[in-house]
Every structure is written in structure tokens, then in C-alpha cells.
C-alpha atoms as a PDB file:
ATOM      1  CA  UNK A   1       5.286 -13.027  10.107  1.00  0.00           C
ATOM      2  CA  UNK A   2       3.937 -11.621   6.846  1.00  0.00           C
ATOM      3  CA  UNK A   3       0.393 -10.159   6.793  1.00  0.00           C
ATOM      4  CA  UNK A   4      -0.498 -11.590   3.271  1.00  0.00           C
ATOM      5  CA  UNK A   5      -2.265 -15.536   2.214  1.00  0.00           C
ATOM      6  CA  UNK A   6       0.172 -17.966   0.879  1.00  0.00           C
ATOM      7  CA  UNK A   7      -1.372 -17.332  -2.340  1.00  0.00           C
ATOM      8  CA  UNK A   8       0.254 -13.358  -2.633  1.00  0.00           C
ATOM      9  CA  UNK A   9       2.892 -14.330  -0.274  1.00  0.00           C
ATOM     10  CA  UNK A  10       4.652 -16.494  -3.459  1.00  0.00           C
ATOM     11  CA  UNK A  11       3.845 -14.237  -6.320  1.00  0.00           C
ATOM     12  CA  UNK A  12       6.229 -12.239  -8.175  1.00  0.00           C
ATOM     13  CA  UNK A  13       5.604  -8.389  -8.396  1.00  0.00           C
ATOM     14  CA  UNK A  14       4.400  -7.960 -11.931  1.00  0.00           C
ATOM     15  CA  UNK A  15       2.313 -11.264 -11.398  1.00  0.00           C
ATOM     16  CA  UNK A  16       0.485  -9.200  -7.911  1.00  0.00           C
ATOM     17  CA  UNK A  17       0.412  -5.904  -9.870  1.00  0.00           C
ATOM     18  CA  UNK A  18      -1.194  -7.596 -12.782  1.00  0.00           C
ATOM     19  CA  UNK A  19      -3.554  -9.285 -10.890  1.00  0.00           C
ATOM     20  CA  UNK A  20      -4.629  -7.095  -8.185  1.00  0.00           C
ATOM     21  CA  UNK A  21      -3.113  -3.542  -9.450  1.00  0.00           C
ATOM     22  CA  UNK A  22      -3.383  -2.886 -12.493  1.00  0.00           C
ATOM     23  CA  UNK A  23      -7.072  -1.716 -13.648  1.00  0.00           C
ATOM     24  CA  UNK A  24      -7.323   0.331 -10.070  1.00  0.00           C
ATOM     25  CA  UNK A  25      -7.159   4.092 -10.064  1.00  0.00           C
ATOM     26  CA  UNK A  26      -5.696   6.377  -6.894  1.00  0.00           C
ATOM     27  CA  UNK A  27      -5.558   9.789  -5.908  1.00  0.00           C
ATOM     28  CA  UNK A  28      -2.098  11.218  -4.925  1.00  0.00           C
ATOM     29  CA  UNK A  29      -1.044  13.659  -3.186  1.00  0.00           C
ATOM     30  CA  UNK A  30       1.876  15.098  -0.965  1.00  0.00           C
ATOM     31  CA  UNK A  31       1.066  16.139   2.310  1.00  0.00           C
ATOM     32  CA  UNK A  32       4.408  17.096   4.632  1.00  0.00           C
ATOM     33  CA  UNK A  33       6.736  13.918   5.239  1.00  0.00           C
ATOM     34  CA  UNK A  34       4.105  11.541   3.586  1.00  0.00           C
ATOM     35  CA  UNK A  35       3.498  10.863  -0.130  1.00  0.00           C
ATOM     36  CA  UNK A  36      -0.182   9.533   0.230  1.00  0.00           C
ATOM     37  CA  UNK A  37      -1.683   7.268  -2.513  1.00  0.00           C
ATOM     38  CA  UNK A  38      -5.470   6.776  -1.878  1.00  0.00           C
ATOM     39  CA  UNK A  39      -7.240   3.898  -3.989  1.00  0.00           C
ATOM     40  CA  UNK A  40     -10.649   4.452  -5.120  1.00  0.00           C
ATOM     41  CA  UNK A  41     -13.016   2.368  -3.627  1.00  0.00           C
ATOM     42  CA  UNK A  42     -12.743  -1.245  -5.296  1.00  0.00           C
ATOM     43  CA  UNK A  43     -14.332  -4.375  -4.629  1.00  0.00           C
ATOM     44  CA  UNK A  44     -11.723  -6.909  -4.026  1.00  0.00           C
ATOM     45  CA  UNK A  45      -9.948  -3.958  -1.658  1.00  0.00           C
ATOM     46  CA  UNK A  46     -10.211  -5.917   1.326  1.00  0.00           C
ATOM     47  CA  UNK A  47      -7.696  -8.680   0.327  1.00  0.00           C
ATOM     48  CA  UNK A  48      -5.233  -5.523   0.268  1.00  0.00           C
ATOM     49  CA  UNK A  49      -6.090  -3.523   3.326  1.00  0.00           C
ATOM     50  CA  UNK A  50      -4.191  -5.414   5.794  1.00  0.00           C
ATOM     51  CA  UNK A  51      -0.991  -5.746   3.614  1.00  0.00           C
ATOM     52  CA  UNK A  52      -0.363  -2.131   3.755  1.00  0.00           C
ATOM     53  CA  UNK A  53      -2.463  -1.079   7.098  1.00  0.00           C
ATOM     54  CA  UNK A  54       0.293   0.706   9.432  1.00  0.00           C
ATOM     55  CA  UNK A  55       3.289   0.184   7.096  1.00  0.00           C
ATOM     56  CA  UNK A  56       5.439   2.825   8.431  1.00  0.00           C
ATOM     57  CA  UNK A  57       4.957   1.891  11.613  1.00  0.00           C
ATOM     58  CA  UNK A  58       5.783  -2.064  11.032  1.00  0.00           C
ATOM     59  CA  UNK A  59       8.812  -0.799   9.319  1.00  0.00           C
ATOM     60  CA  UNK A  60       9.706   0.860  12.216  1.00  0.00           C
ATOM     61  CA  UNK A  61       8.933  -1.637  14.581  1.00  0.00           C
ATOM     62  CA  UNK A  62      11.175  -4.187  12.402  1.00  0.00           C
ATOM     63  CA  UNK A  63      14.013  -1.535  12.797  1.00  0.00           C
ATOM     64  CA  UNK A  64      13.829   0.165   8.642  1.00  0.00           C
ATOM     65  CA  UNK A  65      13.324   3.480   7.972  1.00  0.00           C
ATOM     66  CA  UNK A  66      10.692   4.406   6.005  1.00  0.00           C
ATOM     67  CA  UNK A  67      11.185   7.439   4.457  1.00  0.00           C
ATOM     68  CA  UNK A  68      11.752   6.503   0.917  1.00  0.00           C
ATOM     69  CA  UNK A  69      14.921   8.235  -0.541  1.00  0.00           C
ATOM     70  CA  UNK A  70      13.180   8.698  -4.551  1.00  0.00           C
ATOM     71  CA  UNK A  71      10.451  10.139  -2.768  1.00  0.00           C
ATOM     72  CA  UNK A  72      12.308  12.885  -1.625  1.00  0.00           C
ATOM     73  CA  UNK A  73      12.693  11.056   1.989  1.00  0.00           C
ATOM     74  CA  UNK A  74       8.924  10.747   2.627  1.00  0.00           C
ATOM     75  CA  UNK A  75       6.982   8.124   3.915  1.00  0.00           C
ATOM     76  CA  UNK A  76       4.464   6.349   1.750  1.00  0.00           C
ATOM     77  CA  UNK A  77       1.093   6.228   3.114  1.00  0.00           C
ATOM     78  CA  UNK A  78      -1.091   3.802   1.248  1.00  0.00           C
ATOM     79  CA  UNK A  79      -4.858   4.419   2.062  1.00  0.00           C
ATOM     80  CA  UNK A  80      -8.124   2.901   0.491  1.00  0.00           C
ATOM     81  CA  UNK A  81     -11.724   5.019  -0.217  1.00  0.00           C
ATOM     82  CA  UNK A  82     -14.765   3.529   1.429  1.00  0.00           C
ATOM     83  CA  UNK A  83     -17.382   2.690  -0.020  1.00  0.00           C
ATOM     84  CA  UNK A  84     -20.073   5.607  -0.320  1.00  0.00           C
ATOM     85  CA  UNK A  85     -22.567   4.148  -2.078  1.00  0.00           C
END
């Protein structure tokens, strides 16, 4: 079961990173075994936070490792900035 609409479910990566990436800025950082990108607060940012909320440990669950080999065998930790206004 994927945790995405029908709508992102069927896109093609450039077509999602165009549409929902590409104008948003992050912070990143390494911190240990984790490569941590944090997304500044955005408004659309809820359509996102479930894709990536506990990645590492769905990969897990599903039996993949997720320590990503190019990032010197780290996990990626994908986080999103509240909004402090």
C-alpha cells in the first residue's frame, strides 16, 4: 500500500519534482548515521508529510535497508519546519 493520492502515485519524477519540489528551499545537515534534509515551512507541505513520515522505518519493515550507499551509508531523514508564524 503506497502512502501517496492516485494523482502523485502515477507521476514521473521530474513531473513530482517540478510540481511539488522545485521552488522549495531545505536545510541540510549530517548528524551521525542520518543525512537530514529539513524543508522550510511551505504551504502545500502537508500533501508531502505523510509520503516521507517514518521512511526508514517502512523500509525496514518492507525488509530494505536504508542506509543509502552515495550517502556514505546513511539514512535519509526527510523532515518539514512548522509553521512559526
Amino acid at each position: 500500500m503506497n502512502d501517496v493520492g492516485v494523482e502523485y502515485f502515477r507521476m514521473f519524477p521530474k513531473t513530482f519534482y517540478r510540481e511539488r519540489l522545485k521552488d522549495l528551499s531545505a536545510e541540510v545537515r549530517i548528524d551521525g548515521d542520518r543525512v537530514i534534509v529539513e524543508f522550510d515551512y511551505f504551504d502545500e507541505q502537508y500533501l508531502l508529510v505523510p509520503l516521507f513520515k517514518d521512511t526508514n522505518e517502512k523500509l525496514e519493515k518492507r525488509g530494505t535497508c536504508p542506509y543509502v550507499p552515495w550517502l556514505g551509508n546513511r539514512k535519509l531523514d526527510i523532515q518539514f519546519m512548522d509553521n512559526v508564524a
